[in-house]
PDB file of N, CA and C in Angstrom:
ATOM      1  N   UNK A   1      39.858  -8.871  -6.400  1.00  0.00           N
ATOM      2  CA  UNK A   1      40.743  -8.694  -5.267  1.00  0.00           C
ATOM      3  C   UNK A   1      42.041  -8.064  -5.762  1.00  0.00           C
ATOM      4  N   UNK A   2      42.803  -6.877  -4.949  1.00  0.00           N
ATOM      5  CA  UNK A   2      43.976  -6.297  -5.503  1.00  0.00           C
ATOM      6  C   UNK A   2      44.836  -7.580  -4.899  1.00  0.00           C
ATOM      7  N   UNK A   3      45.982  -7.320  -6.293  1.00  0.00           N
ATOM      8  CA  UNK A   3      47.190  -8.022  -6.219  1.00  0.00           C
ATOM      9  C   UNK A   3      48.620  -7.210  -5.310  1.00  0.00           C
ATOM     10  N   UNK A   4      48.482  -8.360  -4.219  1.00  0.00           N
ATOM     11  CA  UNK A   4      49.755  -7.367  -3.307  1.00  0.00           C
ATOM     12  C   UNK A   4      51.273  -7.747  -3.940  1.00  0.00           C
ATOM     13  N   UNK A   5      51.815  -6.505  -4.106  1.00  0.00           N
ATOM     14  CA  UNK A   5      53.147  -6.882  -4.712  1.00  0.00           C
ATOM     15  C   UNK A   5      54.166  -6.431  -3.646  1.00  0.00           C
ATOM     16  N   UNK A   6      55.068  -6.990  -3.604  1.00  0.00           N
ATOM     17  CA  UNK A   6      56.064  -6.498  -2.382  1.00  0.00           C
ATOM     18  C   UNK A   6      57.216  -5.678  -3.350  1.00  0.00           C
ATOM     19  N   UNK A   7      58.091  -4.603  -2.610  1.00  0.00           N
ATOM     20  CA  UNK A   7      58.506  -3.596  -3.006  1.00  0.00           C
ATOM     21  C   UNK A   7      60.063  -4.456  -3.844  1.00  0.00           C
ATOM     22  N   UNK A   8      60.556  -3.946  -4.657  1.00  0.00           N
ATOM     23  CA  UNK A   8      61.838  -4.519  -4.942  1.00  0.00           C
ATOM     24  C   UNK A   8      62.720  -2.396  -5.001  1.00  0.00           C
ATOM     25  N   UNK A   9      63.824  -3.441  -4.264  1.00  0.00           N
ATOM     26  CA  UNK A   9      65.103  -2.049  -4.221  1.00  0.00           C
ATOM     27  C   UNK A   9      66.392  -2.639  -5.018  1.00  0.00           C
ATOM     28  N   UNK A  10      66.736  -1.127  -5.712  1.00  0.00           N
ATOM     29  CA  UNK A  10      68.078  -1.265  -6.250  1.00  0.00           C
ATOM     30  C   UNK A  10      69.324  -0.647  -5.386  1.00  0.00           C
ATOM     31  N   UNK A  11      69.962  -0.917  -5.205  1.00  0.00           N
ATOM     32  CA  UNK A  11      71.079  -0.937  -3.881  1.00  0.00           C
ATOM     33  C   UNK A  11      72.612  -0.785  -4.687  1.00  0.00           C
ATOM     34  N   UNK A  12      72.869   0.665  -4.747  1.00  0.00           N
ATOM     35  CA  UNK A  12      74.371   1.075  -5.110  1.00  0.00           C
ATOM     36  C   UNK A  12      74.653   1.320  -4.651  1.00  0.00           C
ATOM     37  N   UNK A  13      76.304   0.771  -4.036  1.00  0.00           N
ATOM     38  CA  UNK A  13      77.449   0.819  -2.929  1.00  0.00           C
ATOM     39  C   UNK A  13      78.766   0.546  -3.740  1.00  0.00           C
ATOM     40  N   UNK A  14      79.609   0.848  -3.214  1.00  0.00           N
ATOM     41  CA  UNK A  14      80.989   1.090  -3.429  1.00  0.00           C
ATOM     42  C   UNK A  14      81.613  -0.345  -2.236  1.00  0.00           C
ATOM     43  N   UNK A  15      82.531  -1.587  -2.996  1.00  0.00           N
ATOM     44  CA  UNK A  15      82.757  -2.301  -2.535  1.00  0.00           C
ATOM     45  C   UNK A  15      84.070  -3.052  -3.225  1.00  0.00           C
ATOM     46  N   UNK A  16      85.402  -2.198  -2.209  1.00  0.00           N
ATOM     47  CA  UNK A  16      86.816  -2.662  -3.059  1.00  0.00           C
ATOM     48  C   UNK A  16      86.788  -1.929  -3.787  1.00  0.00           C
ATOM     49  N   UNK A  17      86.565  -0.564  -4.048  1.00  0.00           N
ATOM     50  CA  UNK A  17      86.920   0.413  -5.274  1.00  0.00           C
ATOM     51  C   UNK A  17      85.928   0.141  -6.930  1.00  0.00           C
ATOM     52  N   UNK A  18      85.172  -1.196  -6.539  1.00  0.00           N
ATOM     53  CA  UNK A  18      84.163  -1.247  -7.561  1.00  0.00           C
ATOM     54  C   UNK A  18      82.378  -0.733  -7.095  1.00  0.00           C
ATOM     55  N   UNK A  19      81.857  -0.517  -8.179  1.00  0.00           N
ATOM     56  CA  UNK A  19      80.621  -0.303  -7.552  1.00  0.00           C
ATOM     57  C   UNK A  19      79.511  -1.189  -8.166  1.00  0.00           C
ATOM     58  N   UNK A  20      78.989  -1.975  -6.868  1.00  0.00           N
ATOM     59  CA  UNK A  20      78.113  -2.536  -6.964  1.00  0.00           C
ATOM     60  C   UNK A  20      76.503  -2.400  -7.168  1.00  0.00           C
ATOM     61  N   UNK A  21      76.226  -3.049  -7.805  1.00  0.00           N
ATOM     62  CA  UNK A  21      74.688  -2.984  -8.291  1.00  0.00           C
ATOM     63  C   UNK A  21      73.878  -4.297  -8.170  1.00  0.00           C
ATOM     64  N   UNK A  22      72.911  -4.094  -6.366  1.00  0.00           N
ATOM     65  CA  UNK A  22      72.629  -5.269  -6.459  1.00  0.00           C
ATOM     66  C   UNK A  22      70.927  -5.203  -6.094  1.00  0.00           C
ATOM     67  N   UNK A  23      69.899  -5.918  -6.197  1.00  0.00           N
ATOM     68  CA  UNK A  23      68.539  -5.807  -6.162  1.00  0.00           C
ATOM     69  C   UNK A  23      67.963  -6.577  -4.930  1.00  0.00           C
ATOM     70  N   UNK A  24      67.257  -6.093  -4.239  1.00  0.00           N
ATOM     71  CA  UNK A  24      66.794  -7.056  -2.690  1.00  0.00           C
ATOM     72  C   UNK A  24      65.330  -6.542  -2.825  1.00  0.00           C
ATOM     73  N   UNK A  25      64.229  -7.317  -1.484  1.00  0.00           N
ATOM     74  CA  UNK A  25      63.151  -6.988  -1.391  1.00  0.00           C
ATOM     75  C   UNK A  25      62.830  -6.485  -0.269  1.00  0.00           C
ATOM     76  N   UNK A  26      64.019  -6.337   0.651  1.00  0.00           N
ATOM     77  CA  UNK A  26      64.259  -6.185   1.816  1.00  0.00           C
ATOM     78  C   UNK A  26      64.953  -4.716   2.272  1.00  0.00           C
ATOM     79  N   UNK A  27      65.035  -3.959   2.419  1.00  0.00           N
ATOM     80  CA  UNK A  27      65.969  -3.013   3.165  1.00  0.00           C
ATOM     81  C   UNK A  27      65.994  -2.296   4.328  1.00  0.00           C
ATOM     82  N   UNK A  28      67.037  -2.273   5.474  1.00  0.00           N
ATOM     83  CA  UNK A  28      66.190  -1.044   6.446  1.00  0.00           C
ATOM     84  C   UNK A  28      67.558  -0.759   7.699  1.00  0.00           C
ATOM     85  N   UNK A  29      67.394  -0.036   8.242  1.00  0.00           N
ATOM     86  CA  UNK A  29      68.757   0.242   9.178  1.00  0.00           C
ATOM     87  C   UNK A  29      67.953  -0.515  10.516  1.00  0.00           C
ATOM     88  N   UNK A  30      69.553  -1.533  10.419  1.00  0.00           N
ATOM     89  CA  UNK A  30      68.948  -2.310  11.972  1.00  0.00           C
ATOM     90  C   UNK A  30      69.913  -2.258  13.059  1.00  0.00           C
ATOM     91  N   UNK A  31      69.949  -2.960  13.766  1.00  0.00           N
ATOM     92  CA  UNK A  31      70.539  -2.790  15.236  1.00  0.00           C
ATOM     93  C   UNK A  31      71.649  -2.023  14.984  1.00  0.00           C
ATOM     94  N   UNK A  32      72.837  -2.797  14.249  1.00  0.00           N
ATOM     95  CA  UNK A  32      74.064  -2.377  13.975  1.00  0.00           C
ATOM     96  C   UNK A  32      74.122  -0.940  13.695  1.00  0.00           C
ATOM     97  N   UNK A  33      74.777  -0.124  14.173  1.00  0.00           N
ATOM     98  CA  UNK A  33      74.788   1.414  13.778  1.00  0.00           C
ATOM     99  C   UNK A  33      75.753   1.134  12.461  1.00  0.00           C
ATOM    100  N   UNK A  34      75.425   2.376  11.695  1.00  0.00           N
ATOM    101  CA  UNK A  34      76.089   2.925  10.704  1.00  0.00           C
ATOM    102  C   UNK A  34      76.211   1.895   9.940  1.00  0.00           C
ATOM    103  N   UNK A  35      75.552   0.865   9.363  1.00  0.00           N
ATOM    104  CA  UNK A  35      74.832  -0.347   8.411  1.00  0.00           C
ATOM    105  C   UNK A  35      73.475  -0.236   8.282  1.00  0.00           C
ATOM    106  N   UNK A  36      73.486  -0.437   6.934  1.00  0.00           N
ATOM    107  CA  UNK A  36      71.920  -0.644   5.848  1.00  0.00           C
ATOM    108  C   UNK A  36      71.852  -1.808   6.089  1.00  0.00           C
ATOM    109  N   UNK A  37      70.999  -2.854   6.410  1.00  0.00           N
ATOM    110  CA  UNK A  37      71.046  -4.202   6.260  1.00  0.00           C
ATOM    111  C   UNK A  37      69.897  -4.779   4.967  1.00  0.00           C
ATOM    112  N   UNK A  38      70.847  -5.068   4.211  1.00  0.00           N
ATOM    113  CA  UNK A  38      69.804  -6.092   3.047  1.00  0.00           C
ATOM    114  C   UNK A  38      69.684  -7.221   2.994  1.00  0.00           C
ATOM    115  N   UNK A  39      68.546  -7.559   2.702  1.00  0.00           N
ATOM    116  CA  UNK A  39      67.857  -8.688   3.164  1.00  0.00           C
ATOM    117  C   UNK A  39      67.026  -9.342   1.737  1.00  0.00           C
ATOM    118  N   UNK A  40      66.981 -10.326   1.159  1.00  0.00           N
ATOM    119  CA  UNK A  40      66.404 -11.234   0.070  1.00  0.00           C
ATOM    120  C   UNK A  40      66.606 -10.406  -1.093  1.00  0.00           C
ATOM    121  N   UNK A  41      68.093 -10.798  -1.310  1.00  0.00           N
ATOM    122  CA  UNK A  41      68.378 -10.521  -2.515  1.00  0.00           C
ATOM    123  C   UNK A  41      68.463 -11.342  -3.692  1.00  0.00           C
ATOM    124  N   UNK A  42      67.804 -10.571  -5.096  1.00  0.00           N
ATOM    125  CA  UNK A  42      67.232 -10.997  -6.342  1.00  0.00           C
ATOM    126  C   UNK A  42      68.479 -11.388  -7.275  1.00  0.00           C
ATOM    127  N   UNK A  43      68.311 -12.160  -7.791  1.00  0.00           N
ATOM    128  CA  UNK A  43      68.960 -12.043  -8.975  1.00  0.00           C
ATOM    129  C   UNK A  43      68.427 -12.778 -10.180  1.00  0.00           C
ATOM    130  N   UNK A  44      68.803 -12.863 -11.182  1.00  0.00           N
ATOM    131  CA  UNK A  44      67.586 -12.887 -12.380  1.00  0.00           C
ATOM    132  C   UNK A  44      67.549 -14.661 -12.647  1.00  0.00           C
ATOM    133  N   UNK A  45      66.585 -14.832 -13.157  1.00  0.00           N
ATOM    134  CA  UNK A  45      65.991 -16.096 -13.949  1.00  0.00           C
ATOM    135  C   UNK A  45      67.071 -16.967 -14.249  1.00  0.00           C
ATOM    136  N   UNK A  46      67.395 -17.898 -14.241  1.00  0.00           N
ATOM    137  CA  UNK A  46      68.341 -19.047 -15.182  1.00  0.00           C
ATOM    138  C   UNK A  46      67.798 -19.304 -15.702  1.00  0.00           C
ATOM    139  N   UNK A  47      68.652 -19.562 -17.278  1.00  0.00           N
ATOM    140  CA  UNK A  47      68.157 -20.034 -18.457  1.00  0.00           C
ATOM    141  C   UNK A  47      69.575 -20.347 -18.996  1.00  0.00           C
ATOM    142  N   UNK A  48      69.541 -21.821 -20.349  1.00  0.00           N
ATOM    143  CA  UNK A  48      70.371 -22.494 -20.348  1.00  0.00           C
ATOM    144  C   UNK A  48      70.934 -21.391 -21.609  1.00  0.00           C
ATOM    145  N   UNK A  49      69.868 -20.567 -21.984  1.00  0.00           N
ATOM    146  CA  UNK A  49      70.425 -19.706 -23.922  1.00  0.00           C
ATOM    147  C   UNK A  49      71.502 -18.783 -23.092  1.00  0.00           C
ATOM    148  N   UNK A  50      71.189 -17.969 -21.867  1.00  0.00           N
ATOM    149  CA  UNK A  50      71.671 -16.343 -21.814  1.00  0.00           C
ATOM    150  C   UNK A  50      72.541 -17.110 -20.515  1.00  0.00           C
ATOM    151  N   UNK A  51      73.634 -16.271 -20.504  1.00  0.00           N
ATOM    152  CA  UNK A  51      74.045 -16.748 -18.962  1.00  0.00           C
ATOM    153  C   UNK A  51      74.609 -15.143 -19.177  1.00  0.00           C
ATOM    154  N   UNK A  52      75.278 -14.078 -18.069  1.00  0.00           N
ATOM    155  CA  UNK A  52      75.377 -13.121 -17.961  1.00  0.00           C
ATOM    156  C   UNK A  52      76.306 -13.263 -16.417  1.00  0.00           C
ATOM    157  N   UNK A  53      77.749 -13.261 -16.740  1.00  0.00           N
ATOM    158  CA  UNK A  53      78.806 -13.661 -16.096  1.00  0.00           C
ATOM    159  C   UNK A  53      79.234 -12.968 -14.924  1.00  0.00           C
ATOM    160  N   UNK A  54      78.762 -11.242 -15.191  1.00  0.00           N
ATOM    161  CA  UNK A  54      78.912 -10.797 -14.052  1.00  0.00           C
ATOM    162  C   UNK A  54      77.849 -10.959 -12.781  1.00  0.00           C
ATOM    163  N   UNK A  55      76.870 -11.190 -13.265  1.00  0.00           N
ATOM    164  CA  UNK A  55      75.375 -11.809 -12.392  1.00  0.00           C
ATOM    165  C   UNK A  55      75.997 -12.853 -11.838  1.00  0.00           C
ATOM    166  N   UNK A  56      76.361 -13.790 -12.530  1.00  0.00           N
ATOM    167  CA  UNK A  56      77.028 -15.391 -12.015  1.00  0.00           C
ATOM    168  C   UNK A  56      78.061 -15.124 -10.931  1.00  0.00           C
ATOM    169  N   UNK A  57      78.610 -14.188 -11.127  1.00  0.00           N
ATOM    170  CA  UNK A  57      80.192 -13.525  -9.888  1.00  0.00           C
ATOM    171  C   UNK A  57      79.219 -13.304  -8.630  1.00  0.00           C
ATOM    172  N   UNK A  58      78.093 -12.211  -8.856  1.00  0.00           N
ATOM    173  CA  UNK A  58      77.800 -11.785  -7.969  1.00  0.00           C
ATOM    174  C   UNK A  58      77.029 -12.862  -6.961  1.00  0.00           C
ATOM    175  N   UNK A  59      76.295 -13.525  -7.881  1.00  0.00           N
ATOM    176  CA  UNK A  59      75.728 -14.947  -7.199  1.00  0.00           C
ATOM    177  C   UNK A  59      76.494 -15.543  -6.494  1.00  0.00           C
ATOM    178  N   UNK A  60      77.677 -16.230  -6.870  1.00  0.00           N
ATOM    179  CA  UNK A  60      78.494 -16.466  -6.276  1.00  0.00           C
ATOM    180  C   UNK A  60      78.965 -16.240  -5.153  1.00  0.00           C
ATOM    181  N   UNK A  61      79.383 -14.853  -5.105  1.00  0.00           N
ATOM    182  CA  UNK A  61      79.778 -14.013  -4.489  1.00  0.00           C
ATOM    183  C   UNK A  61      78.536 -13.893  -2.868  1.00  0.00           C
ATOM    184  N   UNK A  62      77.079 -13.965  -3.240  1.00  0.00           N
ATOM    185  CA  UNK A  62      76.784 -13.848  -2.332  1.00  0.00           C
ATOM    186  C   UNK A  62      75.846 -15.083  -2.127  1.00  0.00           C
ATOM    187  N   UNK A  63      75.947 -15.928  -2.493  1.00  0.00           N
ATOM    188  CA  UNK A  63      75.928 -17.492  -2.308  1.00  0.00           C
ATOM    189  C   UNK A  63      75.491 -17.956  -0.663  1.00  0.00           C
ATOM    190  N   UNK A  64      74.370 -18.124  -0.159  1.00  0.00           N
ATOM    191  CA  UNK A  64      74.177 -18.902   1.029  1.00  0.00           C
ATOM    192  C   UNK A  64      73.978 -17.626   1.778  1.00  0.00           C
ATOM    193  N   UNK A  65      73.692 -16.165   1.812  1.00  0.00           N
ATOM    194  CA  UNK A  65      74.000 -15.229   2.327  1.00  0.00           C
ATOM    195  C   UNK A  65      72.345 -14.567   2.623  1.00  0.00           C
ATOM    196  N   UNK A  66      71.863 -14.818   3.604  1.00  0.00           N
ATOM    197  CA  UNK A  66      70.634 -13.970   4.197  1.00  0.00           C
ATOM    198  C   UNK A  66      70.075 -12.692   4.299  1.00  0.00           C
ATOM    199  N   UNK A  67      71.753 -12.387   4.709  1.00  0.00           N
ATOM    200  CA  UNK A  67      71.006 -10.790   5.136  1.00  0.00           C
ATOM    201  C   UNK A  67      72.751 -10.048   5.058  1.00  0.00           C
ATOM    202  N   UNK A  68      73.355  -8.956   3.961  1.00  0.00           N
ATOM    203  CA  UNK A  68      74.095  -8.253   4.277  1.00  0.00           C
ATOM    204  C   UNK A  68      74.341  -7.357   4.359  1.00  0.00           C
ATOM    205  N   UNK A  69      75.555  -6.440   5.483  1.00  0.00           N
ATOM    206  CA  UNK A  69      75.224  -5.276   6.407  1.00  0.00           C
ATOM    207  C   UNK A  69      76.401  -4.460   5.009  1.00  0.00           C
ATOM    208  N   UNK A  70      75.719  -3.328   4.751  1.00  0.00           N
ATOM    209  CA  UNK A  70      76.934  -2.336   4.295  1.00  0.00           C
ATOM    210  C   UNK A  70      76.857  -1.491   5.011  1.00  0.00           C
ATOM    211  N   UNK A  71      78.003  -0.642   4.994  1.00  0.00           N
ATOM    212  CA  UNK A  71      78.643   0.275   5.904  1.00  0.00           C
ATOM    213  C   UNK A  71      77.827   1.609   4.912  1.00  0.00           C
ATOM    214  N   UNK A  72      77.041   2.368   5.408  1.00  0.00           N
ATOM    215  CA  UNK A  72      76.135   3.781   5.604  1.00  0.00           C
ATOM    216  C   UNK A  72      77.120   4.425   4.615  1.00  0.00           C
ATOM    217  N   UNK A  73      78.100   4.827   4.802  1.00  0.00           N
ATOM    218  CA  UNK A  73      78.922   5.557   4.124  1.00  0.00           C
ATOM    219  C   UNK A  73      79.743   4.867   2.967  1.00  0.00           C
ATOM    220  N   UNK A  74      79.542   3.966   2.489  1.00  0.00           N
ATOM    221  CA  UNK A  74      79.624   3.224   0.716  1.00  0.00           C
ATOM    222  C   UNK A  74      78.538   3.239   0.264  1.00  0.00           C
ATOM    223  N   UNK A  75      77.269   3.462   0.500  1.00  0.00           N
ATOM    224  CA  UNK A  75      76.248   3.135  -0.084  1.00  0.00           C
ATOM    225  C   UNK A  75      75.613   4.862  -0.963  1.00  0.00           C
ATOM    226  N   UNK A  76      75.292   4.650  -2.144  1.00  0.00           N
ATOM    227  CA  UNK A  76      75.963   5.895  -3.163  1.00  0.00           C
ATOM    228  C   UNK A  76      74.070   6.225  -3.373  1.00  0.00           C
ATOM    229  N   UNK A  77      73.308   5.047  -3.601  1.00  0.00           N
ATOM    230  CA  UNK A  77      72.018   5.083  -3.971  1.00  0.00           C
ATOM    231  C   UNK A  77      70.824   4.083  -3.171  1.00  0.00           C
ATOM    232  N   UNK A  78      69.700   4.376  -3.594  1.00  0.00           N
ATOM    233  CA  UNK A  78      68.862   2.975  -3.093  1.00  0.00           C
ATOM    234  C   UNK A  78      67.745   4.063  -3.773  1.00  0.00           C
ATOM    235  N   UNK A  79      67.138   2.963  -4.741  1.00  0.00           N
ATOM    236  CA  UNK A  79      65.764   3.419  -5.122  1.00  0.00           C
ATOM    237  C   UNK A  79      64.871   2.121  -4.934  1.00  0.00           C
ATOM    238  N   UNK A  80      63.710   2.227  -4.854  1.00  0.00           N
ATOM    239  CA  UNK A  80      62.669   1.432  -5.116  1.00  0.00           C
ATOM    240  C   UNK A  80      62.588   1.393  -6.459  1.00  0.00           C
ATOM    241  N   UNK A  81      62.359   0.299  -7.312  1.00  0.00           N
ATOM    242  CA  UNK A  81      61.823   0.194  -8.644  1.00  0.00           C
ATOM    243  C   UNK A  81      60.757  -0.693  -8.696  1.00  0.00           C
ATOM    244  N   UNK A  82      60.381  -0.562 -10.056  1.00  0.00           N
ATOM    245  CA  UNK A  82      58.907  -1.782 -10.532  1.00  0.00           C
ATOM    246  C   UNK A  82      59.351  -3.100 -10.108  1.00  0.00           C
ATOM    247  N   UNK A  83      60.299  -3.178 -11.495  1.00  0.00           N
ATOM    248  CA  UNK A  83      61.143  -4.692 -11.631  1.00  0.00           C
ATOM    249  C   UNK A  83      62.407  -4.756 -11.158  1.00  0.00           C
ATOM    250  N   UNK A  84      62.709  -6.345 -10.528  1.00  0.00           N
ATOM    251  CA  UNK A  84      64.138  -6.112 -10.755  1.00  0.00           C
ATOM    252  C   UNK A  84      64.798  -6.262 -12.336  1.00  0.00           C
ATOM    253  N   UNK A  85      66.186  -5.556 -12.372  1.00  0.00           N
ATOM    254  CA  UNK A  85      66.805  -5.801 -13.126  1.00  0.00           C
ATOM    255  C   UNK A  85      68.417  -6.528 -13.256  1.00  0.00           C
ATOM    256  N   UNK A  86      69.048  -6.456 -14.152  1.00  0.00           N
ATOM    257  CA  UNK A  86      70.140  -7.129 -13.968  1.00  0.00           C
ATOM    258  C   UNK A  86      71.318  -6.577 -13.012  1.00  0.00           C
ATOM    259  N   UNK A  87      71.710  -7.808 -12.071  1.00  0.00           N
ATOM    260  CA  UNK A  87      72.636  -7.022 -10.929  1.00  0.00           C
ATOM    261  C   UNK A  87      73.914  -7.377 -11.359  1.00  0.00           C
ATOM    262  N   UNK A  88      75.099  -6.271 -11.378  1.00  0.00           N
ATOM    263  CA  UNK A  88      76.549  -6.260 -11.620  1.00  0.00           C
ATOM    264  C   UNK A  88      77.389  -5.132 -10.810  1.00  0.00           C
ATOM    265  N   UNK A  89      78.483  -5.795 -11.379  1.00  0.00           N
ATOM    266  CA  UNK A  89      79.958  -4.917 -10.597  1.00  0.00           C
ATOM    267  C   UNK A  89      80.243  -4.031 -12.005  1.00  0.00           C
ATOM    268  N   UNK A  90      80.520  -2.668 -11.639  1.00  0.00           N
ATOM    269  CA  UNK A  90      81.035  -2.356 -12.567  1.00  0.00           C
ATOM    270  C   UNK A  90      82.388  -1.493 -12.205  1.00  0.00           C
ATOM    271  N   UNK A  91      83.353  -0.788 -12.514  1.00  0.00           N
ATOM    272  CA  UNK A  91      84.564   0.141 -12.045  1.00  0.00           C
ATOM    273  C   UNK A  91      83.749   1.616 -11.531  1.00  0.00           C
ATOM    274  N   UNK A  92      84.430   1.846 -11.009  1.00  0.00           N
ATOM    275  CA  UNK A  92      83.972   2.898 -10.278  1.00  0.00           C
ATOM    276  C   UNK A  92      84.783   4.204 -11.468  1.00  0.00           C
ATOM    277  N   UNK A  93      84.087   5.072 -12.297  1.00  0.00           N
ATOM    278  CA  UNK A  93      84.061   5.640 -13.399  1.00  0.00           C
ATOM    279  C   UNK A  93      85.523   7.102 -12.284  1.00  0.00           C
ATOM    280  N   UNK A  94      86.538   7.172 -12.954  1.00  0.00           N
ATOM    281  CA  UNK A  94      86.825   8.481 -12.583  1.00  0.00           C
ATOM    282  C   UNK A  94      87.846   8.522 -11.216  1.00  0.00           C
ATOM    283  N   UNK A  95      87.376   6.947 -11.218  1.00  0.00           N
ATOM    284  CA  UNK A  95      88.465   6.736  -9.684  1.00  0.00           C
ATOM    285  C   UNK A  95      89.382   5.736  -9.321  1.00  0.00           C
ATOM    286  N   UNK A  96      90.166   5.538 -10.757  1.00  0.00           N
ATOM    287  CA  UNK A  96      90.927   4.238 -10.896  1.00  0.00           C
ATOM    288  C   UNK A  96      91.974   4.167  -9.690  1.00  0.00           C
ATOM    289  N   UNK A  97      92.397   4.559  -9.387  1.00  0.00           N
ATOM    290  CA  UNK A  97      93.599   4.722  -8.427  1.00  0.00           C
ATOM    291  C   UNK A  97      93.802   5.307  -7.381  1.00  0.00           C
ATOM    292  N   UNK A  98      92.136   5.935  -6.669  1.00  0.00           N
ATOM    293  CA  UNK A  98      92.108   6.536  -5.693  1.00  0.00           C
ATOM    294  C   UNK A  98      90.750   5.789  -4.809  1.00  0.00           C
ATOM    295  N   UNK A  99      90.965   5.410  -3.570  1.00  0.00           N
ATOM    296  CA  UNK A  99      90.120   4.515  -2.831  1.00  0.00           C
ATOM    297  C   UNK A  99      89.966   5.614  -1.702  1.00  0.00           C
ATOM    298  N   UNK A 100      88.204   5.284  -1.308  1.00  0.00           N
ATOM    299  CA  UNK A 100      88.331   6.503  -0.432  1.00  0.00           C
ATOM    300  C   UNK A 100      88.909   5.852   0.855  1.00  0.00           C
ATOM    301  N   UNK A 101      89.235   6.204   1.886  1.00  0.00           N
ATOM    302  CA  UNK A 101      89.241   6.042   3.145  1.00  0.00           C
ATOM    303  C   UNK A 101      88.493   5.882   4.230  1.00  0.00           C
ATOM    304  N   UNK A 102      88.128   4.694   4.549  1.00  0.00           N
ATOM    305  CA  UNK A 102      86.764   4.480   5.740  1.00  0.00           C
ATOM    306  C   UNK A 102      86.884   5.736   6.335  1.00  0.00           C
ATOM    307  N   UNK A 103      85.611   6.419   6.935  1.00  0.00           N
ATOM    308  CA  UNK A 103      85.802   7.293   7.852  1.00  0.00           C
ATOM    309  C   UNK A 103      84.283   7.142   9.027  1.00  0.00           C
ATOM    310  N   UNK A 104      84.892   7.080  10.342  1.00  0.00           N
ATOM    311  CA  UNK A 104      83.695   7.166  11.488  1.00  0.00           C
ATOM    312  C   UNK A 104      83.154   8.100  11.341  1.00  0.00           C
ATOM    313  N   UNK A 105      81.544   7.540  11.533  1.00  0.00           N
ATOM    314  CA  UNK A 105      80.237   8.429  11.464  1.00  0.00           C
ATOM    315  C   UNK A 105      80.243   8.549  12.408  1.00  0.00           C
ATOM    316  N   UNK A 106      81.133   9.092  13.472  1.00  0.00           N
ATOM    317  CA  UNK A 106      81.049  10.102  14.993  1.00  0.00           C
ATOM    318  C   UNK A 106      82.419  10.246  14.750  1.00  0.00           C
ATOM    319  N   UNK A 107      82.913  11.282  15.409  1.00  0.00           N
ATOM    320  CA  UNK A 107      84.225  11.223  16.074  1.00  0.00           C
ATOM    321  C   UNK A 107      84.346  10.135  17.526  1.00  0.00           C
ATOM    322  N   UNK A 108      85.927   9.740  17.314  1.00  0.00           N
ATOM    323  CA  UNK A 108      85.923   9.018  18.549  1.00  0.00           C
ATOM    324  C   UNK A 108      85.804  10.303  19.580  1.00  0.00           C
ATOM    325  N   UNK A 109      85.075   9.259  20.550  1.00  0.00           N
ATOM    326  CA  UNK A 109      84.344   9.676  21.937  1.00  0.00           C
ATOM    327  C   UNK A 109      82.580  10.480  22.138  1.00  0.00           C
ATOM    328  N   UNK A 110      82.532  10.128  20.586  1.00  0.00           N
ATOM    329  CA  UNK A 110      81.326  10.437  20.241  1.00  0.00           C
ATOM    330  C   UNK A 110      80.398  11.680  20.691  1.00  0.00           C
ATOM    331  N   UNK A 111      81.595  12.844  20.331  1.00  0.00           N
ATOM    332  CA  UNK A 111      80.465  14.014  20.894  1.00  0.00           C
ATOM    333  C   UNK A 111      81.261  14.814  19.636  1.00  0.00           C
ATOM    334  N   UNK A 112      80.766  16.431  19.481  1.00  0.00           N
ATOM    335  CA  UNK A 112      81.168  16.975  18.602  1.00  0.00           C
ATOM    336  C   UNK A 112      82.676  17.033  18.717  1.00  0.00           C
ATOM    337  N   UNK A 113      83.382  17.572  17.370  1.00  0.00           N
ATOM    338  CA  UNK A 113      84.671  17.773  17.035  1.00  0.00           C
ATOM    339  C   UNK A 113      85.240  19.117  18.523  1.00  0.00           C
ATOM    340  N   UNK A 114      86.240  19.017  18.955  1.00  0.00           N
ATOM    341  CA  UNK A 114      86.620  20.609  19.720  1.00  0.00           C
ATOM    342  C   UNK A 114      87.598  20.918  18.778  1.00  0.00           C
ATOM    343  N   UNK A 115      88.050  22.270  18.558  1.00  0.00           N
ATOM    344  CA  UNK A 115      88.736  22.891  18.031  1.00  0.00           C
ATOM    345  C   UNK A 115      90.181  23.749  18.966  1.00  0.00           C
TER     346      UNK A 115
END
């Protein structure tokens, strides 16, 4: 009998000027416009030898948390991979001091720009 494996995604977004790196089994655009919503997110094995501090932040960090929406326009990557791997924050390389600026995926009143 084949072994069904369910898909695991790696999920890079920009969050506070850092960029995040986090692993789910879940992904897909739902009700909410202009949000990715992720859904059963991974994070690695406990063990009492290795602990890996930025994993522990992020755990933390998303602690008790089901399902969360990022905004379409922070989100930098999303691949499918085999395995998961280790999820962290790291600086956003090149952009210490410059944060972008939310910007609406329509113009207000939601029709094209007039000139």
């Amino acid at each position: 009998m084949a072994k069904i494996t369910k898909s695991i995604y790696r999920v890079l977004f920009i969050n506070q000027g850092k960029l995040y790196e986090l692993y789910a089994r879940s992904i897909y655009q739902g009700e909410l416009y202009g949000f990715i919503e992720v859904e059963e997110l991974l994070f690695g094995e406990r063990s009492s030898v290795l602990v890996n501090p930025a994993e522990e932040r992020l755990q933390s960090e998303f602690s008790g948390v089901r399902r969360t929406f990022i905004p379409l326009h922070y989100i930098l990557r999303i691949d499918e991979v085999e395995r998961e791997g280790v999820s962290k924050i790291r600086p956003v390389e090149g952009g210490d001091n410059i944060t972008p600026f939310p910007q609406p995926v329509l113009p207000p009143g939601g029709g094209p720009v007039k000139n």
